[in-house]
C-alpha atoms as a PDB file:
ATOM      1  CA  UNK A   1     -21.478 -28.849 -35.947  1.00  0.00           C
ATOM      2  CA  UNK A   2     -18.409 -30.718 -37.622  1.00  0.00           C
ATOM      3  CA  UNK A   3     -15.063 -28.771 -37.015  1.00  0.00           C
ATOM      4  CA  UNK A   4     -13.274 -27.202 -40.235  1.00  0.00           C
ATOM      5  CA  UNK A   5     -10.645 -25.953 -41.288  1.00  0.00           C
ATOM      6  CA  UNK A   6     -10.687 -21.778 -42.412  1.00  0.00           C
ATOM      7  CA  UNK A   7      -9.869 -23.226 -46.063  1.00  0.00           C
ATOM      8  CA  UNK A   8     -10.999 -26.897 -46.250  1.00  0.00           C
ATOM      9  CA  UNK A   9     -10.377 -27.558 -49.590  1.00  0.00           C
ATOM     10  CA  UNK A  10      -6.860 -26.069 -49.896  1.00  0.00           C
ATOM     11  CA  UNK A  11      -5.679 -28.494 -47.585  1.00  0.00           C
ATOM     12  CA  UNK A  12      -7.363 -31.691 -48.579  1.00  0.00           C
ATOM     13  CA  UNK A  13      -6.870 -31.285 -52.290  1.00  0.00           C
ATOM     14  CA  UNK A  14      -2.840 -30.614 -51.971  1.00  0.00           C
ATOM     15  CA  UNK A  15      -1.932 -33.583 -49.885  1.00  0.00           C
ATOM     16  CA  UNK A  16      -0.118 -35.915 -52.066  1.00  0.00           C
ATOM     17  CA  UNK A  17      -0.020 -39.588 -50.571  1.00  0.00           C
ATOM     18  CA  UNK A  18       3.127 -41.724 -50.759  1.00  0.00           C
ATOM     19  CA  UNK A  19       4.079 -45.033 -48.477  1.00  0.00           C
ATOM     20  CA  UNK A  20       7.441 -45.526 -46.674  1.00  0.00           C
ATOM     21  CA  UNK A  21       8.424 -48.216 -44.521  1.00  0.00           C
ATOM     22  CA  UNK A  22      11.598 -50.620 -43.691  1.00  0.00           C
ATOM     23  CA  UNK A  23      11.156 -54.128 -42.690  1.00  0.00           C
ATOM     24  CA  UNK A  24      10.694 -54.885 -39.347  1.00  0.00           C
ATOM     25  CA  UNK A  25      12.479 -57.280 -36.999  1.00  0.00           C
ATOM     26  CA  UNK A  26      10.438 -60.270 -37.816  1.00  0.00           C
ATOM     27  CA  UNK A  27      11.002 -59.335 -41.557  1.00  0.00           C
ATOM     28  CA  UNK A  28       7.061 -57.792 -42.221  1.00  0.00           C
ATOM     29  CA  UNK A  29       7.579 -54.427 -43.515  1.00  0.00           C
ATOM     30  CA  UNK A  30       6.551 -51.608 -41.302  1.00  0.00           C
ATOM     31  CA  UNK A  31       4.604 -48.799 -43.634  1.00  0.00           C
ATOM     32  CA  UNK A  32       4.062 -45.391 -42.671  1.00  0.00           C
ATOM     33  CA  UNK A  33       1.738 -42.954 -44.416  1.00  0.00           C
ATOM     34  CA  UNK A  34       3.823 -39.681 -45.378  1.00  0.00           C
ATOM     35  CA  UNK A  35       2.047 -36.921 -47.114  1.00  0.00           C
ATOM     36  CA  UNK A  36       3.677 -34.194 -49.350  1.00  0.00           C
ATOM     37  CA  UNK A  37       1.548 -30.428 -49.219  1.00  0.00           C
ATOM     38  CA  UNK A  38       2.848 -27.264 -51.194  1.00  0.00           C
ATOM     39  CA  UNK A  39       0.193 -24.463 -49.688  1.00  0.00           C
ATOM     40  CA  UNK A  40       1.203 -20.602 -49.974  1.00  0.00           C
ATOM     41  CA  UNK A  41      -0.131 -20.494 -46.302  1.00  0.00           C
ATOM     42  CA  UNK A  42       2.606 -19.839 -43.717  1.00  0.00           C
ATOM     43  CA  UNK A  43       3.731 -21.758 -41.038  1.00  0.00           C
ATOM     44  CA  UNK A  44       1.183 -19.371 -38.594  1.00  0.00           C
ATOM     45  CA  UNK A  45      -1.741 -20.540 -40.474  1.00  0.00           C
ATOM     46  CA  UNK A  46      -1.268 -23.991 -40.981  1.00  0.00           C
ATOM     47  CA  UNK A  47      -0.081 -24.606 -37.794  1.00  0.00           C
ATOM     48  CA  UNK A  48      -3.480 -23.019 -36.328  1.00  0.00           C
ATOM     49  CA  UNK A  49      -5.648 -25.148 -34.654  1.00  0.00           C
ATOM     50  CA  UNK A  50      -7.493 -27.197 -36.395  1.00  0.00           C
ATOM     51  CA  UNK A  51      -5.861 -26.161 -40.278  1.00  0.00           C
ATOM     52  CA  UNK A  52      -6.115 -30.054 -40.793  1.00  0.00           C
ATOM     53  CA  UNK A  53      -9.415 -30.987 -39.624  1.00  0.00           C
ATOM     54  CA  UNK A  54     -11.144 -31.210 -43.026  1.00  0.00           C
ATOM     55  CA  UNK A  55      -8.372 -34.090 -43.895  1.00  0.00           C
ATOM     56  CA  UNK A  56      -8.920 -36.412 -40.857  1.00  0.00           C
ATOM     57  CA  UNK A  57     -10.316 -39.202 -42.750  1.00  0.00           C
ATOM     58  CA  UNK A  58      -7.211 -39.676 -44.658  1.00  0.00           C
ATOM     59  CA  UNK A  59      -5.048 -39.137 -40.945  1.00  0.00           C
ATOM     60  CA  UNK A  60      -3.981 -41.366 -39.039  1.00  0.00           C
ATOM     61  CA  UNK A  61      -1.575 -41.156 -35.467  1.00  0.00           C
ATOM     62  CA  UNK A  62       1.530 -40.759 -36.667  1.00  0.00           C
ATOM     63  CA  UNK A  63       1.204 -40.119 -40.271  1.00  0.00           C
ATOM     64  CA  UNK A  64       4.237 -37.648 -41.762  1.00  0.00           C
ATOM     65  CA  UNK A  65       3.066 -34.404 -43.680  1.00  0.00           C
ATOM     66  CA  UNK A  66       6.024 -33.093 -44.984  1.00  0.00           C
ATOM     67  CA  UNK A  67       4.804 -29.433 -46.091  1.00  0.00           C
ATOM     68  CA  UNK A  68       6.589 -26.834 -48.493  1.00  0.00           C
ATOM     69  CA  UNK A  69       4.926 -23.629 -47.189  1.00  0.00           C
ATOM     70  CA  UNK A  70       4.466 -19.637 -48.348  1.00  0.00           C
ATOM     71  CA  UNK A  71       5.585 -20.750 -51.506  1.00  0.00           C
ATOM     72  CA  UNK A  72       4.086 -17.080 -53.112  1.00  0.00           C
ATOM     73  CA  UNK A  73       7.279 -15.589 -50.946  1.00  0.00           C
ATOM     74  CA  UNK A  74       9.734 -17.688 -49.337  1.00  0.00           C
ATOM     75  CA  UNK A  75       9.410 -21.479 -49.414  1.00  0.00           C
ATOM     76  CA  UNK A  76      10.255 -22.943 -46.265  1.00  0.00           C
ATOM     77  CA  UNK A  77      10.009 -27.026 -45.452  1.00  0.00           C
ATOM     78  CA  UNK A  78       8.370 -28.266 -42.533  1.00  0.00           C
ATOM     79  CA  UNK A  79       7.819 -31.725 -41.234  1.00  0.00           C
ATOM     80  CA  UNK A  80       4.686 -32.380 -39.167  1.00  0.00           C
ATOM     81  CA  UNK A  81       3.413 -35.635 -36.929  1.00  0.00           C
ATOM     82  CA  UNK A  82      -0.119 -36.462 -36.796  1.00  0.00           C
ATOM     83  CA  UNK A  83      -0.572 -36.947 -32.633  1.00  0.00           C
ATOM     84  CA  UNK A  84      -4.283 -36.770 -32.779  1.00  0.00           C
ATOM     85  CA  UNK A  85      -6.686 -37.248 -35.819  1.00  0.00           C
ATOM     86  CA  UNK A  86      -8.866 -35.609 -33.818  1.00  0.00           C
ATOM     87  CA  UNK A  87     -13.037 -36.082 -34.659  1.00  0.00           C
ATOM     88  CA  UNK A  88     -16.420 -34.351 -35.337  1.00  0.00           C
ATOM     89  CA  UNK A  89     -15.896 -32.284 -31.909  1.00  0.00           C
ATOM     90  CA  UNK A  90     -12.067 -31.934 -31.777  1.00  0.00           C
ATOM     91  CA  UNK A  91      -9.284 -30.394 -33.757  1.00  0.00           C
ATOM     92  CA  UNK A  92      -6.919 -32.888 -35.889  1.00  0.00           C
ATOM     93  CA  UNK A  93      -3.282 -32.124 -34.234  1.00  0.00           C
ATOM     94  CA  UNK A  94      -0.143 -32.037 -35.519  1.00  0.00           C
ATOM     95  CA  UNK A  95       3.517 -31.554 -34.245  1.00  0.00           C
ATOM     96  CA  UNK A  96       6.619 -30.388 -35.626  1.00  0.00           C
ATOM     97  CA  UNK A  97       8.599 -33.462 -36.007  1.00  0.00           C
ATOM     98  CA  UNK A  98      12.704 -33.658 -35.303  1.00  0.00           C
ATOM     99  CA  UNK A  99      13.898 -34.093 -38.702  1.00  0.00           C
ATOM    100  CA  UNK A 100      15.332 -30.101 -38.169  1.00  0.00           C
ATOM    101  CA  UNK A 101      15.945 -27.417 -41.023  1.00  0.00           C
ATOM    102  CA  UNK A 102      18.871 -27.386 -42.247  1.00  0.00           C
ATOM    103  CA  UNK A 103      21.160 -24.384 -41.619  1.00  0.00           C
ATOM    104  CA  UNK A 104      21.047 -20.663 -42.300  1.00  0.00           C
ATOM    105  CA  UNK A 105      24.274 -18.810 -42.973  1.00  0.00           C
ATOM    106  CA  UNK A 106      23.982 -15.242 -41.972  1.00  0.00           C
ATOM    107  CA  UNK A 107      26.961 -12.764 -43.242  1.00  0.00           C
ATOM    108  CA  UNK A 108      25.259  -9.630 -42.299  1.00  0.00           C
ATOM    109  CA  UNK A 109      23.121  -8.009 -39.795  1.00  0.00           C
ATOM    110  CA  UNK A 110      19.366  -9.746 -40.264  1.00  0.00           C
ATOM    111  CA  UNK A 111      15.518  -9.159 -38.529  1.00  0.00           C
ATOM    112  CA  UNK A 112      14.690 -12.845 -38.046  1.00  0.00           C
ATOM    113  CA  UNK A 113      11.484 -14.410 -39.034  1.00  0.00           C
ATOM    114  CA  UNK A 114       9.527 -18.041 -37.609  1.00  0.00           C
ATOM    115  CA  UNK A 115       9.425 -18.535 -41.386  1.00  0.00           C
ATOM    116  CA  UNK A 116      13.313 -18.669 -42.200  1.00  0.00           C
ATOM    117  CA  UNK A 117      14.778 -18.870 -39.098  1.00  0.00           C
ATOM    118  CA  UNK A 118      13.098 -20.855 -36.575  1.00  0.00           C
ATOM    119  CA  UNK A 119      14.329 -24.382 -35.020  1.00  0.00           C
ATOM    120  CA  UNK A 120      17.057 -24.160 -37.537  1.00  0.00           C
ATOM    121  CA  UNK A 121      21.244 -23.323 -37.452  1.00  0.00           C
ATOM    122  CA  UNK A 122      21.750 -19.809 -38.185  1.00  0.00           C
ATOM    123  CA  UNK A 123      25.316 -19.195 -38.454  1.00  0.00           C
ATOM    124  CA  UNK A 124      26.703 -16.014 -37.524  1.00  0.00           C
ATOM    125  CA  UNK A 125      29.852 -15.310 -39.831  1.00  0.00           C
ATOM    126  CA  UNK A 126      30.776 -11.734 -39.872  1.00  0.00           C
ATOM    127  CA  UNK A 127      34.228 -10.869 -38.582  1.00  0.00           C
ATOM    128  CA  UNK A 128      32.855  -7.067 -38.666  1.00  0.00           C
ATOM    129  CA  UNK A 129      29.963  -7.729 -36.490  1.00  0.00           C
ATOM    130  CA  UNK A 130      26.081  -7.967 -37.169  1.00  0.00           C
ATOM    131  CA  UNK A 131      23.430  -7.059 -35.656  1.00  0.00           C
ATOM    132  CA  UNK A 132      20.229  -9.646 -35.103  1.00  0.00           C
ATOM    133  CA  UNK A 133      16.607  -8.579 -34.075  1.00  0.00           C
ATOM    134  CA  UNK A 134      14.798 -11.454 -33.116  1.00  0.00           C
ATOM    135  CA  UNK A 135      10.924 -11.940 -33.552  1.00  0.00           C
ATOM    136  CA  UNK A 136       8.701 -10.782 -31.059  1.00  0.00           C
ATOM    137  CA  UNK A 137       8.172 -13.363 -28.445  1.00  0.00           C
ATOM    138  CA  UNK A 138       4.316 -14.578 -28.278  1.00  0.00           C
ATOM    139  CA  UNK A 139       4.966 -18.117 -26.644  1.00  0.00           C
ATOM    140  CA  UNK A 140       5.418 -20.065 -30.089  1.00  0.00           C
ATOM    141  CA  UNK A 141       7.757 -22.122 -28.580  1.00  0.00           C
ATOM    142  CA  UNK A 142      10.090 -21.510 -31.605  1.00  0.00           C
ATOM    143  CA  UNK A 143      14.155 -22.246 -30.858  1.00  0.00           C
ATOM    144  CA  UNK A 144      16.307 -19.646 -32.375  1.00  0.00           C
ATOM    145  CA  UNK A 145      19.975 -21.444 -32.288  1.00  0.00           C
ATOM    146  CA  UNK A 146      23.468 -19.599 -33.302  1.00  0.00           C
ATOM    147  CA  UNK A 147      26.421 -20.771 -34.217  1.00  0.00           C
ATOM    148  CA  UNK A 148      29.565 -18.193 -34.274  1.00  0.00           C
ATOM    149  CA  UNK A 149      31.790 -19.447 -37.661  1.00  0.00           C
ATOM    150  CA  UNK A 150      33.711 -16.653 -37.835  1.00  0.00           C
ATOM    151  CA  UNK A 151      35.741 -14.685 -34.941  1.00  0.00           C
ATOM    152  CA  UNK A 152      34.703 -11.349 -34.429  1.00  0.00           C
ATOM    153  CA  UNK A 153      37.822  -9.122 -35.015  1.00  0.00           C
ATOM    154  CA  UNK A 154      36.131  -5.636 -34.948  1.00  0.00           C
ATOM    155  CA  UNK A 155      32.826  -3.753 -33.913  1.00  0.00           C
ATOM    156  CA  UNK A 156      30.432  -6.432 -32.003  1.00  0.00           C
ATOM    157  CA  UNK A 157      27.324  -8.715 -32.632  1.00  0.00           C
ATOM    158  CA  UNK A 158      24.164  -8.069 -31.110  1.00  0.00           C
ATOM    159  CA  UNK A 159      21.171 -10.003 -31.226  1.00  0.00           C
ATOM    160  CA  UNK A 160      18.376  -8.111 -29.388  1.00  0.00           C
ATOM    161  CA  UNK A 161      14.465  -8.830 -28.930  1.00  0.00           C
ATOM    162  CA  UNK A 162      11.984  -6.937 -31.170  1.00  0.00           C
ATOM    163  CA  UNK A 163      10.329  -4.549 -28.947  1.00  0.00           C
ATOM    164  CA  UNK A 164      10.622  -2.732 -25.479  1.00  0.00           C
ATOM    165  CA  UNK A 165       8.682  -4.823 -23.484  1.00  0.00           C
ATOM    166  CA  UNK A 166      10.702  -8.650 -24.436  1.00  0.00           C
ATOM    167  CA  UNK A 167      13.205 -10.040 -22.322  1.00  0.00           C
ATOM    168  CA  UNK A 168      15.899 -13.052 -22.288  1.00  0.00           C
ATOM    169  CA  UNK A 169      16.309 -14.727 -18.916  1.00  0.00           C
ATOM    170  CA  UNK A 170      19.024 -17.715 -18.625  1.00  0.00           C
ATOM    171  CA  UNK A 171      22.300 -17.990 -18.243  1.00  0.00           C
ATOM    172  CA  UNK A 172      26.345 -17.222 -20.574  1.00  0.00           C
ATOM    173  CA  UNK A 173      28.468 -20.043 -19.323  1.00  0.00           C
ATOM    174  CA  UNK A 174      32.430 -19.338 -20.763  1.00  0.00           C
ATOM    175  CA  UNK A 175      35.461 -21.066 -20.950  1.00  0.00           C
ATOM    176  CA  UNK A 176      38.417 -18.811 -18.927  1.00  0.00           C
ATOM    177  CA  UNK A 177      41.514 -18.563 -21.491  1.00  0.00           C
ATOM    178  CA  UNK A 178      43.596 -18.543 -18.112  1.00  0.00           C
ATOM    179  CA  UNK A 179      42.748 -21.676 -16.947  1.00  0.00           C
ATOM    180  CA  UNK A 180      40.306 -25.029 -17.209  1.00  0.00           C
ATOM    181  CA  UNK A 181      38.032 -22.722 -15.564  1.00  0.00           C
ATOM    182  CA  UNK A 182      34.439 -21.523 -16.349  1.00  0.00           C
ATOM    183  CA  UNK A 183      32.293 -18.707 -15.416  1.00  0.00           C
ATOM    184  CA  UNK A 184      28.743 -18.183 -15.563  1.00  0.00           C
ATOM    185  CA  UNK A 185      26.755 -15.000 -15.982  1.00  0.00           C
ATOM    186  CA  UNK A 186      23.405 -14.474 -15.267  1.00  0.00           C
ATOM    187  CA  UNK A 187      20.420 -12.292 -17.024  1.00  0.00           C
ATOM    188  CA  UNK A 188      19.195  -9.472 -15.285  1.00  0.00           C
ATOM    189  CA  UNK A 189      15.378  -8.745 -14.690  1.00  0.00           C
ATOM    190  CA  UNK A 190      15.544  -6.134 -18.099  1.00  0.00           C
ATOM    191  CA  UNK A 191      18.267  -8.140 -20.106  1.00  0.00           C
ATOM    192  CA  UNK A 192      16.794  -7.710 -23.718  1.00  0.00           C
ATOM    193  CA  UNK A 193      20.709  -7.440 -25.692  1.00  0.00           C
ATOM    194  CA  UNK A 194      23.272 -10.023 -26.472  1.00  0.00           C
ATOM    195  CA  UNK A 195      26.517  -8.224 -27.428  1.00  0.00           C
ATOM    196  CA  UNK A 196      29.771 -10.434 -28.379  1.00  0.00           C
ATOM    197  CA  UNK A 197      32.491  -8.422 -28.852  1.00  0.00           C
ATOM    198  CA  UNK A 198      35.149 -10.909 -30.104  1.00  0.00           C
ATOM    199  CA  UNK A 199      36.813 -10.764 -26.612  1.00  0.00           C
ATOM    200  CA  UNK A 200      35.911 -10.737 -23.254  1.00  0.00           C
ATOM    201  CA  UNK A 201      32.030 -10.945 -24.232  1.00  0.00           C
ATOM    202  CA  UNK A 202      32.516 -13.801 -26.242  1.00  0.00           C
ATOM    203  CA  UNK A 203      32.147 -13.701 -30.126  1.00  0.00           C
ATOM    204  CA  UNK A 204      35.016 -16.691 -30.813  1.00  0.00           C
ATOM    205  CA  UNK A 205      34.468 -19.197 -33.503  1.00  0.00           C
ATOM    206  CA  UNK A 206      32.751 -21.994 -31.970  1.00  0.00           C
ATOM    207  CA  UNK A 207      29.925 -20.281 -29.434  1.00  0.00           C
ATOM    208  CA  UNK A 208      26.687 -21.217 -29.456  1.00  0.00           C
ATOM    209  CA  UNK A 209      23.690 -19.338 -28.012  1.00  0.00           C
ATOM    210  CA  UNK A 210      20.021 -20.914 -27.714  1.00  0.00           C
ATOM    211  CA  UNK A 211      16.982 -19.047 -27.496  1.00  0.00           C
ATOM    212  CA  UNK A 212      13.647 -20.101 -27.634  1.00  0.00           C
ATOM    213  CA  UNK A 213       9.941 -18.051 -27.710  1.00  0.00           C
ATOM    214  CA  UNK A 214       8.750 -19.476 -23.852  1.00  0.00           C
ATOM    215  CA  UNK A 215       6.150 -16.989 -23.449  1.00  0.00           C
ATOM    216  CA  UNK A 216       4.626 -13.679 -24.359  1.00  0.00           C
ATOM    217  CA  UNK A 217       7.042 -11.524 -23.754  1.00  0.00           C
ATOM    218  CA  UNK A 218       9.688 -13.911 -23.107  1.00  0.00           C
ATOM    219  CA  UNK A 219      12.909 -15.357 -24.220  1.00  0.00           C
ATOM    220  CA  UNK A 220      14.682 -18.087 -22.511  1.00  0.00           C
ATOM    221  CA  UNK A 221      18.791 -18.213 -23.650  1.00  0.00           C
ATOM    222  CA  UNK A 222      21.496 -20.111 -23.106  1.00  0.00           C
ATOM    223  CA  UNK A 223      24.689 -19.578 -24.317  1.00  0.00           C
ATOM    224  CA  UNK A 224      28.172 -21.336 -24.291  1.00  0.00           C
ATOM    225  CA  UNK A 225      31.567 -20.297 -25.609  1.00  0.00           C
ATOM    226  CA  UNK A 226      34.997 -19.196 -24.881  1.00  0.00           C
ATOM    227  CA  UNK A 227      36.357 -15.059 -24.103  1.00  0.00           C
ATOM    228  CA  UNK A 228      39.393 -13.995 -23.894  1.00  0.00           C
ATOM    229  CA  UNK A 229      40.366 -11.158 -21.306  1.00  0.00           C
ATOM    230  CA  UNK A 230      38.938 -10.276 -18.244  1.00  0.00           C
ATOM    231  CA  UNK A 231      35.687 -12.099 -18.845  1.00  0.00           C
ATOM    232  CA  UNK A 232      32.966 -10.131 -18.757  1.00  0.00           C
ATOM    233  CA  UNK A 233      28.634 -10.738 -19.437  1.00  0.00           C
ATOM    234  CA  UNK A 234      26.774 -10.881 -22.553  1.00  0.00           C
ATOM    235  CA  UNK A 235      23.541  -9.299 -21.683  1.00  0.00           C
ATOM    236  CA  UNK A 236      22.592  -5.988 -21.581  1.00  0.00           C
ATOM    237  CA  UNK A 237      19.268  -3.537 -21.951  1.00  0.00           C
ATOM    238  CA  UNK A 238      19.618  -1.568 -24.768  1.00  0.00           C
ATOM    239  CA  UNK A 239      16.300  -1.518 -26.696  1.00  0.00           C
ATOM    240  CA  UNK A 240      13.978   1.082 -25.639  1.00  0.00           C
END
């Protein structure tokens, strides 16, 4: 039985064809198939397996979909990469392409969602502190990336995972103010809370911390940035 997509028709009737291309070295112009979709799916659903199947004939490896999605709430744009048409027995399969998101500014605390957030900036610019709850962490793969644009002068930031049982496991690497010297600070086995505190936890215009969905239950970080003070970690277990 040919493979289909839960809603077919929503799919194959809102893909809007358009050709781009540049010439090539030897002067024949290279084209590439890009298709524009508006769908009030969200990125969960269309990036199900097998949301494209019911399209394949029009699909070819490497075609561009460049999708506006949940436009009913709020629209987000995503940019896909056919890797697979796929066929009567297998899915059609598409990958987030590199083109990024643009950047989010955040001036207060925020609960973070795939739809606005994900494998985009968000800047963090509250001199007052914020605090950030992340998604829950199902193995999406999704890359939640910070950018401190403002120095925290009072209170702290937190960013902290949604629920008792996620944790963050990587590594705080900062700059020593008393010295070109670095120090690193590890996750714990519960580590679940980033706090910055402007100081010696870090919080100083110009840090940036990494995390990404690796696994159910699981957040990998990375984070880089300068403290001042006796230098001290990050990480934490606060949420119960």
């Amino acid at each position: 039985m040919p493979l289909t997509t839960a809603n077919p028709e929503v799919a194959r009737n809102a893909l809007a064809r358009q050709n781009v291309g540049s010439p090539s070295a030897a002067g024949v112009r290279n084209i590439t198939h890009e298709f524009l979709y508006r769908t009030t799916h969200t990125r969960a659903q269309v990036e199900a397996a097998g949301y494209f199947n019911d399209t394949r004939d029009r699909l070819n490896k490497g075609t561009i979909i460049r999708a506006v999605l949940d436009v009913s709430n709020t629209p987000i744009v995503v940019d896909y990469v056919v890797t697979d048409p796929g066929s009567a027995s297998a899915d059609t399969v598409v990958g987030r392409s590199d083109r990024g998101g643009g950047v989010v500014n955040l001036t207060a605390g925020a609960t973070l969602t795939a739809g606005a957030h994900a494998d985009r900036l968000v800047t963090l610019n509250a001199a007052a502190g914020q605090a950030i709850v992340l998604p829950a962490a199902t193995g999406t793969g999704d890359k939640y990336e910070f950018f401190v644009g403002t120095t925290i002068t009072s209170n702290s930031t937190t960013i902290k995972v949604a629920n008792a049982t996620d944790i963050m496991s990587g590594l705080a690497i900062v700059a020593q103010d008393g010295g070109d010297t670095i120090v690193a600070f590890e996750t714990a086995a519960d580590s679940d809370t980033i706090t910055l505190n402007g100081s010696t936890t870090g919080g100083i215009k110009g840090q940036r911390i990494e995390l990404q969905d690796v696994a159910a239950g699981l957040w990998s970080v990375r984070s880089s940035g300068a403290a001042t003070g006796t230098e001290a970690t990050p990480f934490s277990a606060t949420v119960a």
